[in-house]
Structures are given as structure tokens and as C-alpha cells.
Protein backbone atom coordinates (compact mmCIF):
# COMPACT_ATOMS: atom_id res chain seq x y z
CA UNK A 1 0.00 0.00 0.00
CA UNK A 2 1.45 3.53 -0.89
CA UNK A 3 2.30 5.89 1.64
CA UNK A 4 2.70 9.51 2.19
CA UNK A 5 7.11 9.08 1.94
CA UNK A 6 6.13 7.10 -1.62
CA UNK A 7 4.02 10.17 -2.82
CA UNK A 8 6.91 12.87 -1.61
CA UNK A 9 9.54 10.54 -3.46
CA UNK A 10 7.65 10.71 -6.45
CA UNK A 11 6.77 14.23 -6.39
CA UNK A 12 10.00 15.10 -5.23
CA UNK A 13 8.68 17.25 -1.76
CA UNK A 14 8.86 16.71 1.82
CA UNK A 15 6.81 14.26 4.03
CA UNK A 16 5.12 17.17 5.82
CA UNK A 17 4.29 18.75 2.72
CA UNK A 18 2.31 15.98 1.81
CA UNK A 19 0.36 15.55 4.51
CA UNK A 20 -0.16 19.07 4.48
CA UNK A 21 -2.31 18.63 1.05
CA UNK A 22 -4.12 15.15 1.98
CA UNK A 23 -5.52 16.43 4.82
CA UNK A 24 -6.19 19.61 3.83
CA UNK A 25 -4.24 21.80 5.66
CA UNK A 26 -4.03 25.20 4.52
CA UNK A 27 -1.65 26.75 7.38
CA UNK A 28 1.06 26.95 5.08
CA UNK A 29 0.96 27.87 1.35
CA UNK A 30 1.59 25.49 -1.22
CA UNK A 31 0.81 26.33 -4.28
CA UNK A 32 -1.42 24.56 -6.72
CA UNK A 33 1.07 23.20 -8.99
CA UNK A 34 2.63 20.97 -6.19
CA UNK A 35 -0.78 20.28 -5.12
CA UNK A 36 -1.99 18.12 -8.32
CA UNK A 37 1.30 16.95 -8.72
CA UNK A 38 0.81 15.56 -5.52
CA UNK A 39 -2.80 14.61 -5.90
CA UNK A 40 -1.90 12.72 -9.13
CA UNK A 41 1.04 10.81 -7.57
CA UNK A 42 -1.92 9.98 -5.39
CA UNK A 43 -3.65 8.42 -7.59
CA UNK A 44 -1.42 7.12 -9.47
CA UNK A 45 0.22 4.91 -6.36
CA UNK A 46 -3.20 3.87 -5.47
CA UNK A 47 -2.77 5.73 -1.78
CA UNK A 48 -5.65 5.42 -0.01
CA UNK A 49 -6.60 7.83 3.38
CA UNK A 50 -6.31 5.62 6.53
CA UNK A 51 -9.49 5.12 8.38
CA UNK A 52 -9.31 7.89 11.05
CA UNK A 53 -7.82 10.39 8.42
CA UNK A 54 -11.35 9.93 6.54
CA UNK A 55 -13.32 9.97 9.61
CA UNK A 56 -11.97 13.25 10.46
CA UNK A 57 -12.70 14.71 6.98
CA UNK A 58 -16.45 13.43 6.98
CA UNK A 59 -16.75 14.67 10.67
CA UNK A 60 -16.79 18.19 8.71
CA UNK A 61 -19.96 16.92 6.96
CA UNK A 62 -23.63 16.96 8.53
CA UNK A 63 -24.62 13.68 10.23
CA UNK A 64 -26.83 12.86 7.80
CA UNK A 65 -23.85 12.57 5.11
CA UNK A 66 -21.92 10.43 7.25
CA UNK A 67 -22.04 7.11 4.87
CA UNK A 68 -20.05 6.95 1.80
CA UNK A 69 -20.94 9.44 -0.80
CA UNK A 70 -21.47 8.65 -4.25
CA UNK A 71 -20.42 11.50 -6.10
CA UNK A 72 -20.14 10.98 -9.67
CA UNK A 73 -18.90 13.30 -13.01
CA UNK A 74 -20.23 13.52 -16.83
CA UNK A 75 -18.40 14.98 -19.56
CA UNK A 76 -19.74 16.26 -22.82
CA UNK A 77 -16.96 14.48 -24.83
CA UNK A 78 -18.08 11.68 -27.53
CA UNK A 79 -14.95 9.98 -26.29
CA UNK A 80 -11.14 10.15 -24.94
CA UNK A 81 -12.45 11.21 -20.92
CA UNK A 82 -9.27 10.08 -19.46
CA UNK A 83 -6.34 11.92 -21.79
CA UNK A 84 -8.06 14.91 -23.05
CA UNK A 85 -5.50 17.80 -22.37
CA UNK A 86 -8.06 20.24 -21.41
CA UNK A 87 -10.61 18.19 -19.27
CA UNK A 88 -8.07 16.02 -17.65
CA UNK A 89 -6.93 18.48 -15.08
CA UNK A 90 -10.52 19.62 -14.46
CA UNK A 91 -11.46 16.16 -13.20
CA UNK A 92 -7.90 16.01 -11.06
CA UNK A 93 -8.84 19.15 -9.28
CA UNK A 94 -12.33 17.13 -8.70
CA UNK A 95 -10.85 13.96 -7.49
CA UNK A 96 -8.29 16.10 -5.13
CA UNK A 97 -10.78 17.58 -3.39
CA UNK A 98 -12.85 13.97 -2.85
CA UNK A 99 -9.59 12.53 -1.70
CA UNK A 100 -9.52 15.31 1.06
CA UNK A 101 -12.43 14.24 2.18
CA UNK A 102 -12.23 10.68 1.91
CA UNK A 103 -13.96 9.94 -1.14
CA UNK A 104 -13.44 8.42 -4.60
CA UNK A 105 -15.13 9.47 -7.83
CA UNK A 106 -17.62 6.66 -8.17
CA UNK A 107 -18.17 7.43 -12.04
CA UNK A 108 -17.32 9.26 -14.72
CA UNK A 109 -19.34 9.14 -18.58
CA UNK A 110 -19.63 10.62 -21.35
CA UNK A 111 -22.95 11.90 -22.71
CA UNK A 112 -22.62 9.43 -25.15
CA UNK A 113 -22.01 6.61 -22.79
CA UNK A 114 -25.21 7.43 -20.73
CA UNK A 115 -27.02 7.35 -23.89
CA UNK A 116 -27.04 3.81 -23.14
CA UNK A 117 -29.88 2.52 -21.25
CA UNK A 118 -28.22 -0.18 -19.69
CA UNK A 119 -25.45 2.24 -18.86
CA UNK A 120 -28.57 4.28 -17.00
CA UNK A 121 -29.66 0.91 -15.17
CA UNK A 122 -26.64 -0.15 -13.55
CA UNK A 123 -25.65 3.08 -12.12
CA UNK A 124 -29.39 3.92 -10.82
CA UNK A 125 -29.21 -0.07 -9.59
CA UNK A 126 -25.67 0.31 -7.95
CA UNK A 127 -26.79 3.06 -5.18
CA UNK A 128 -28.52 6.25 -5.28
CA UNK A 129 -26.57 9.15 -6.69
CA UNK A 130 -25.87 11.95 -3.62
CA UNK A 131 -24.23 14.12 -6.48
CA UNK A 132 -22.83 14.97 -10.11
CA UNK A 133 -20.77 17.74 -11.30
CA UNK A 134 -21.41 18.31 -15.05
CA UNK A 135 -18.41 19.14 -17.25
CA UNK A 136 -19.74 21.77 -19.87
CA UNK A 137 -22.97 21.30 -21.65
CA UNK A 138 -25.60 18.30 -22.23
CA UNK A 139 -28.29 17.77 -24.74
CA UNK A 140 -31.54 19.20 -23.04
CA UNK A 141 -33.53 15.85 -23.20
CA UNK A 142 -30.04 14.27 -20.85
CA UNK A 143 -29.81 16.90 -18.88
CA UNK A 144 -33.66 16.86 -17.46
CA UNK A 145 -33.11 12.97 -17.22
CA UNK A 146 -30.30 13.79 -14.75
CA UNK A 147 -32.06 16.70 -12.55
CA UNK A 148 -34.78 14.44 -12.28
CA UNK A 149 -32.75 11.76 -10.42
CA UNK A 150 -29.64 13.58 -8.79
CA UNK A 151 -30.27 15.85 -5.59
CA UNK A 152 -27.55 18.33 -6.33
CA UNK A 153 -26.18 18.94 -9.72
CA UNK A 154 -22.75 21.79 -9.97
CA UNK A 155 -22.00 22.59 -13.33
CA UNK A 156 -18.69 23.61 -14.69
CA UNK A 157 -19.33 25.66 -17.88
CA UNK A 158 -22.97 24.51 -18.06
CA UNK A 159 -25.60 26.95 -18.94
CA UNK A 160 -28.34 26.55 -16.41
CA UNK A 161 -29.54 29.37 -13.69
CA UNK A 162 -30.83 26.88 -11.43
CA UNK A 163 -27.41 25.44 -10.60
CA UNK A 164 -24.46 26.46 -9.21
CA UNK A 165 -21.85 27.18 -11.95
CA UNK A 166 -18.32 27.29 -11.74
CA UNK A 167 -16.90 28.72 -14.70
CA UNK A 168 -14.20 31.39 -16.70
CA UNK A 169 -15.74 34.50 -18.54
CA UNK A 170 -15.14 32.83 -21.68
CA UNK A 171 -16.14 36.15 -23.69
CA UNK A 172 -13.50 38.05 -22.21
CA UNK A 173 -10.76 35.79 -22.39
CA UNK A 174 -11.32 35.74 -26.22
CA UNK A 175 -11.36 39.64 -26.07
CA UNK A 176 -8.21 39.74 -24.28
CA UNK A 177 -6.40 37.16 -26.58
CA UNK A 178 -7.58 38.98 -29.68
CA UNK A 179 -6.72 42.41 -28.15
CA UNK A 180 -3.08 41.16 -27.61
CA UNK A 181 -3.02 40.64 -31.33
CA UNK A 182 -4.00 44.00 -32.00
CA UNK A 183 -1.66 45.56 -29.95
CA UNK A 184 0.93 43.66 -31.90
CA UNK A 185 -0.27 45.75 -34.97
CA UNK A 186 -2.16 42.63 -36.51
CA UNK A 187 -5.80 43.91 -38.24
CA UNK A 188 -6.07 41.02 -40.53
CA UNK A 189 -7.50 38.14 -37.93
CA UNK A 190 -9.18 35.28 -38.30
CA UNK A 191 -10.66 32.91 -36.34
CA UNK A 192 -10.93 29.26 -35.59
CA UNK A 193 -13.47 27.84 -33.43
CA UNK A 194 -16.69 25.47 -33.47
CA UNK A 195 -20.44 26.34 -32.27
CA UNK A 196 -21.96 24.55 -29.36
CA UNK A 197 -24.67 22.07 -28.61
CA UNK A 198 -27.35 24.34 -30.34
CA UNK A 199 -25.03 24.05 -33.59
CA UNK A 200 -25.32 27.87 -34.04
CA UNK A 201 -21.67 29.45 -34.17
CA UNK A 202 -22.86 33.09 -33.31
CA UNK A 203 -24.03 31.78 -29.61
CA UNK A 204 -20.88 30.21 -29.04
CA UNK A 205 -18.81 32.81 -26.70
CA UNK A 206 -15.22 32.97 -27.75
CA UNK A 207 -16.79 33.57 -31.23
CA UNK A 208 -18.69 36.76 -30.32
CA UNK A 209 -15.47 37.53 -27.83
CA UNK A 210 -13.57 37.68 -31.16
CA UNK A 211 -15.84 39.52 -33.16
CA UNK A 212 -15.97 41.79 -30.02
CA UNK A 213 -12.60 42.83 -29.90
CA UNK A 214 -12.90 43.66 -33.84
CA UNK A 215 -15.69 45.51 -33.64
CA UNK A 216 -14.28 47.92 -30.74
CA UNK A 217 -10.75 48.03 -32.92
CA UNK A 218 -12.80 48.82 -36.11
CA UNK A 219 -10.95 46.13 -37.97
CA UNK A 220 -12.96 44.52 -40.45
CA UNK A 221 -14.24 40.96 -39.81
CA UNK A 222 -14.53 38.39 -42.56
CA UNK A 223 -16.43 35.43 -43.04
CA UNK A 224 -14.70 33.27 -45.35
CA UNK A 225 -11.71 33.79 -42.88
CA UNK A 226 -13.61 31.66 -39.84
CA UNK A 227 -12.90 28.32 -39.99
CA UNK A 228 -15.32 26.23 -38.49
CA UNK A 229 -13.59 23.25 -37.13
CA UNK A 230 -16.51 21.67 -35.12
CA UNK A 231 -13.99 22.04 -31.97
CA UNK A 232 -11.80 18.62 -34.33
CA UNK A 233 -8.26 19.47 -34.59
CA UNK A 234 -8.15 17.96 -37.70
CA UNK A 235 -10.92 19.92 -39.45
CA UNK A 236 -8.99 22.91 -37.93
CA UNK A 237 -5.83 21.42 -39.88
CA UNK A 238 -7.28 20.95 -43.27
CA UNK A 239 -9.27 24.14 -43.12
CA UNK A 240 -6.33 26.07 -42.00
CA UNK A 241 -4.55 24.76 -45.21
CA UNK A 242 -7.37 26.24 -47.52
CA UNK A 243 -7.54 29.41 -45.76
CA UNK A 244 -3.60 29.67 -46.38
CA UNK A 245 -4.13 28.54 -50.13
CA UNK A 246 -6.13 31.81 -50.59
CA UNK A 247 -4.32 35.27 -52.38
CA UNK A 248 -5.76 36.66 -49.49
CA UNK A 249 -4.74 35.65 -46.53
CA UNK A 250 -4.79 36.71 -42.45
CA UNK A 251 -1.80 37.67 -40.25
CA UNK A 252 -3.27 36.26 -37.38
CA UNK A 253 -4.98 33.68 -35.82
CA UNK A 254 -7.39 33.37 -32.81
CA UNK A 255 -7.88 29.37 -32.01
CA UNK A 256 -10.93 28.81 -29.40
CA UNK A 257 -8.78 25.83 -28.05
CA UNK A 258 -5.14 24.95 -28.00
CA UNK A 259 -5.45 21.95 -29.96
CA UNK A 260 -7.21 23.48 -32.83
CA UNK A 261 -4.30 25.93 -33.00
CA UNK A 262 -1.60 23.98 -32.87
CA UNK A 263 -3.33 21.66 -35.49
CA UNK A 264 -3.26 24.99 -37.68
CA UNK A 265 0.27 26.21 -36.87
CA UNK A 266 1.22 22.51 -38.47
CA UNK A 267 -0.70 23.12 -41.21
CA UNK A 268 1.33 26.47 -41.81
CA UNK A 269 4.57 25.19 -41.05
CA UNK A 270 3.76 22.66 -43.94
CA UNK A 271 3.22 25.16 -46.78
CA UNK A 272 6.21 26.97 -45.80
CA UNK A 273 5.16 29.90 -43.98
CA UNK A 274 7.42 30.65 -40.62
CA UNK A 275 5.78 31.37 -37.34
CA UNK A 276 5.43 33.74 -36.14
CA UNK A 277 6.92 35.91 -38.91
CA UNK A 278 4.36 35.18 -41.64
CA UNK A 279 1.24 34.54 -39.32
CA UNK A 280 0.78 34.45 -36.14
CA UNK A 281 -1.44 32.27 -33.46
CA UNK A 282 -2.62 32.78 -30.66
CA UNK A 283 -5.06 29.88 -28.45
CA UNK A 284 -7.40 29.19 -25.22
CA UNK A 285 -6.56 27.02 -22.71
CA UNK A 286 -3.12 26.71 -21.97
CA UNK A 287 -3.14 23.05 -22.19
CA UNK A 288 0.31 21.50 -21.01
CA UNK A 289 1.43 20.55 -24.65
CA UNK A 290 0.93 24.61 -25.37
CA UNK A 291 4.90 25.29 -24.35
CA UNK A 292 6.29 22.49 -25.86
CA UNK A 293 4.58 23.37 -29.57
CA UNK A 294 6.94 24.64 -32.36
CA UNK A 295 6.83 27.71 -32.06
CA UNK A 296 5.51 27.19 -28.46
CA UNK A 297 1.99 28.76 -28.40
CA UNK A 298 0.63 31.82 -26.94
CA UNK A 299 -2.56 31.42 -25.46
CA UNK A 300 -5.11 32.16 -22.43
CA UNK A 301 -4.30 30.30 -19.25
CA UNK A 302 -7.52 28.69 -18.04
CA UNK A 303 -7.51 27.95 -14.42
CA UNK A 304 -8.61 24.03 -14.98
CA UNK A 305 -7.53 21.93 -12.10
CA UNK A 306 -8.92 25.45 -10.22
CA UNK A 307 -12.32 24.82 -11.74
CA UNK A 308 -12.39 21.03 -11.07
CA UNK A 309 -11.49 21.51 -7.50
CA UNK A 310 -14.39 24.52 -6.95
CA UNK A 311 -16.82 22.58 -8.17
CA UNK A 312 -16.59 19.63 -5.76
CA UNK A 313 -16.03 22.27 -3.07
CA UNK A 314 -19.27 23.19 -3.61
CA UNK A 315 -21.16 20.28 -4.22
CA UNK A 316 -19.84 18.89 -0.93
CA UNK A 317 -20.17 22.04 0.73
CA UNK A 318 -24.27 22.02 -0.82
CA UNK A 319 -24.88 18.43 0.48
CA UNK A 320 -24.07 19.63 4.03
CA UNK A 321 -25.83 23.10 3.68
CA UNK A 322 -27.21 23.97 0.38
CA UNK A 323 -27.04 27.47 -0.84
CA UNK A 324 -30.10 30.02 -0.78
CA UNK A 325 -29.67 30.73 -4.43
CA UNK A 326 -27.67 29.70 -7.36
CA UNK A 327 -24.59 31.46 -8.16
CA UNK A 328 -22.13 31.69 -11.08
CA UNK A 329 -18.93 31.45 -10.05
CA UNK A 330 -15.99 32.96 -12.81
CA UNK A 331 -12.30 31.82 -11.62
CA UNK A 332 -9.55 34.47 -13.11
CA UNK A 333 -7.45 33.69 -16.40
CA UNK A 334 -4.45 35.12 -17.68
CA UNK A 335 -2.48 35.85 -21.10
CA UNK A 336 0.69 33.44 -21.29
CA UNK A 337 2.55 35.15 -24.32
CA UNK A 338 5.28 33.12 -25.90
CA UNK A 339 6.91 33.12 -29.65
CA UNK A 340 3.62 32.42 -31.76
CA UNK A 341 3.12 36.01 -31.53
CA UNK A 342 4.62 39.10 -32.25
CA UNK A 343 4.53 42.11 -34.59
CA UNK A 344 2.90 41.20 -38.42
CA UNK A 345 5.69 42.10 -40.90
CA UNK A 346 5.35 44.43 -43.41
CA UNK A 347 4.63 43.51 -46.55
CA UNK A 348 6.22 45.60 -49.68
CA UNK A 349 4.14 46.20 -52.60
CA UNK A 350 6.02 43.32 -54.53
CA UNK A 351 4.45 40.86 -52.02
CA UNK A 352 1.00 42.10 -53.39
């Protein structure tokens, strides 16, 4: 059985600093980095909270919490729930905070996995569900299936004012990310991105954050240079390519997620064009693979593991005292510039 020396080995801290994060202690600061490293070592070594360790998290709970909790997560991926780069550390900063408090994630699906009736079945036959924290959004007919059967429902990027929400102001961080492109000097920006579960691109946020930011620059915005990549790094690869085939191209790029830009820089990179000298990129996220890109990619960090560990703050802290009203919650994000970006060169007149 792991112990707290195997987890400090492996993260490479002291004893005492471990304990410090399994039990929650916050009388000294650690910062959050060293927290999931540590959390993750956790899991990954299989350590486990010794009996009176998890009695005194639960005695924090009401009485009537006191047996196991089944707390369980749903995604709004099709697939990949354990490696995505952007959800992964959202449901570490979940299963941290369970681990402080003695509990284990007792599920996580897909929407597409709880399409499944028998799916449905087994985990309404296992043991009635005392929560679920929704990652982003579900088809409506889902969704009421789930209120219907789950006491208290926390939502991370979920748009419902009957829940709590945890969340990023996903309007402004595409604002801010487009904004650093025009202070660069770039006018010429496109855009890559996908719509949401309504399928309508102009509701999706970071798509009006964009057009936003033009607008109040009074740099034109053009259609046929939005690439709708269906949020499929792929798609955002080939369409990049046809967008560069063009006699008119951008000097910039605004990607809605990491991925889907660093698809795109690939497909520049391919026909020749040097980043970011010839065009420049710029993403949402900050997904770990972001630095390590070629160039490595600017983009907006998005507190993730912050947002995973809120929201099962709050659905544990709802089970032992629910809140009066619903609340929307918006964690801070910040620009992380690196060499994707800079300055748009100028083009002589035999460049056309």
C-alpha cells in the first residue's frame, strides 16, 4: 500500500508537505502546482486515506452525510475522458478535493455513454446518486433525465440558472487574446473555433469575444476567414490549409482551443510559412502541450484543475448546507505570451 514518503519521493517534496495537502491543511501555502502533482502521484500509487484520516474529513460533513458518498462526473466528450488535455486536469482538481475528504469518484461518462440505457440501469441499480458535477454542456432531453434523479447537480461551464456554476468569462478571455493581437499591430485576424450544442456558431462565446474585440478596434471581420472546425483538430488542420491557399490571406490567428491551433500552426509550417513571422497564433486554454509546440503557443491560461477543485467544493459544501440561491462562479485567467506572436511584418508592394 502507498504511503505519504512514496508520494513525496515521487513528487520530489517533503513528508510534511504531503500531509499538508491530503488532509487539507491550509496553514502553510503550497501552491497549486505541487498540489496536483501531488494529488496525481496519489492516484497514481493507489494511496488510499487511513481510516481515522477519513473519519476526520467526513466529521466536517452533517450527520446525515456520514455514509459513503457517491459523487459521480459527466463529460460532454463523444470519447477520450481520461487523456483529453483540457478536461483532464478539471477532473484532477475534482478527485483532489474527494480525496480530502475521503472519497473516490464513483463514475465518470460521457454523454454518449449514458445514452445507453443499460449504462442508466446499472448506475441507478448500484446506489442512489448523492451528487454529479457536469463538465460543460448536455443535450436538453439528458440533462432533465439527470435533474430528475440527482439531488444536487454543480455545473462547470454549463448553462443553467438553477445550478451552481463554476466557470471562466469565456467572452472576455477571447477579447483579451484577440486584443493582444492587436496591440501587436495585426488587423487582418481570423478565427478558428466550433459552435456549441445548439449548432449555431454566433451563440458560441469565444466567437462573439472575437468579433468583439474587432468591432471595438474597427478592424474589419470576414467570413470566409472563420474556420469552423466543429472544436476537431483535424478539421482545424485541413481548413487552416485552404484558408492559407487563398491570395488573401490573415496575419493572425485566434484558435478557441489549443489543440485546434496547434493543429493549424502545423498546417502552416507545412506550406512553408514561418511562425510567427508570416502569421501568427494565438489559443485558449493553456493546455500542457501549449509550451512544448513549435513555435511554443501563446494562449489564455484557463484555471482548470482550479475549476475542477471549486466545483466539488461546492457540491460537498451544498450536500451539508445547500445554498439560498444559485450562483455563477468565474475563476480568473491570464495571457501566457510566448513566440507564436509578435509584430505582423510588413509587406512591400512586390508581395502584393
Amino acid at each position: 500500500m502507498a504511503t505519504l514518503k512514496d508520494i513525496a519521493e515521487r513528487v520530489g517534496v517533503s513528508i510534511s508537505t504531503v500531509s499538508r495537502v491530503v488532509n487539507g491543511d491550509d496553514s502553510r501555502r503550497i501552491s497549486d502546482e505541487t498540489k496536483q502533482k501531488i494529488w496525481q502521484a496519489a492516484k497514481q500509487l493507489n494511496y488510499r486515506a487511513k481510516p481515522a484520516q477519513k473519519s476526520a474529513a467526513r466529521a466536517k460533513r452533517s450527520p446525515k452525510h456520514s455514509a459513503p458518498l457517491t459523487i459521480g462526473c459527466i463529460l460532454s466528450l463523444p470519447d477520450n475522458k481520461y487523456n483529453h488535455p483540457y478536461f483532464s486536469p478539471i477532473i484532477q482538481g475534482i478527485e483532489a478535493k474527494l480525496m480530502e475528504e475521503g472519497i473516490t469518484l464513483a463514475f465518470l461518462h460521457t454523454q454518449a455513454e449514458l445514452k445507453s440505457g443499460a449504462v442508466r440501469e446499472a448506475l441507478l441499480h448500484d446506489r442512489a446518486w448523492n451528487g454529479v458535477i457536469c463538465i460543460e454542456g448536455m443535450e436538453p432531453e439528458m440533462y432533465r433525465w439527470l435533474k430528475e434523479r440527482v439531488p444536487v447537480i454543480i455545473g462547470i461551464d454549463v448553462a443553467d440558472p438553477d445550478i451552481p456554476i463554476i466557470s471562466y468569462d469565456r467572452l472576455d478571455a477571447a477579447r483579451i487574446a484577440v486584443r493582444h493581437l492587436l496591440e501587436l499591430g495585426h488587423t487582418d485576424i481570423g478565427f478558428i473555433g466550433g459552435a456549441g450544442l445548439l449548432g449555431r456558431m454566433e451563440r458560441e462565446k469565444r466567437y462573439r469575444g472575437y468579433k468583439m474585440a474587432l468591432n471595438e478596434a474597427n478592424c474589419p471581420f470576414r467570413s470566409d476567414w472563420v474556420i469552423d472546425a466543429q472544436w476537431d483538430a483535424d478539421r482545424s488542420y485541413r481548413g487552416m490549409k485552404r484558408l492559407l491557399e487563398r491570395q488573401e490571406r490573415p496575419t493572425a490567428m485566434f484558435c478557441a482551443s489549443d489543440m485546434m491551433a496547434i493543429a493549424a500552426m502545423r498546417a502552416a509550417t507545412e506550406l512553408g510559412l514561418s511562425i510567427p513571422r508570416d502569421i501568427a497564433f494565438i489559443g485558449i486554454d493553456d493546455i500542457e502541450f501549449s509550451k512544448y509546440s513549435s513555435p511554443p503557443l501563446s494562449s489564455v491560461h484557463i484555471p482548470k484543475y482550479e475549476m475542477g477543485y471549486t466545483a466539488a467544493k461546492t457540491l460537498l459544501d451544498s450536500l451539508h448546507q445547500p445554498y439560498p440561491y444559485p450562483f455563477r462562479m468565474l475563476l480568473p485567467f491570464h495571457l501566457q505570451i510566448r513566440e507564436s506572436t509578435k509584430a505582423p511584418e510588413r509587406r512591400s508592394p512586390a508581395d502584393g
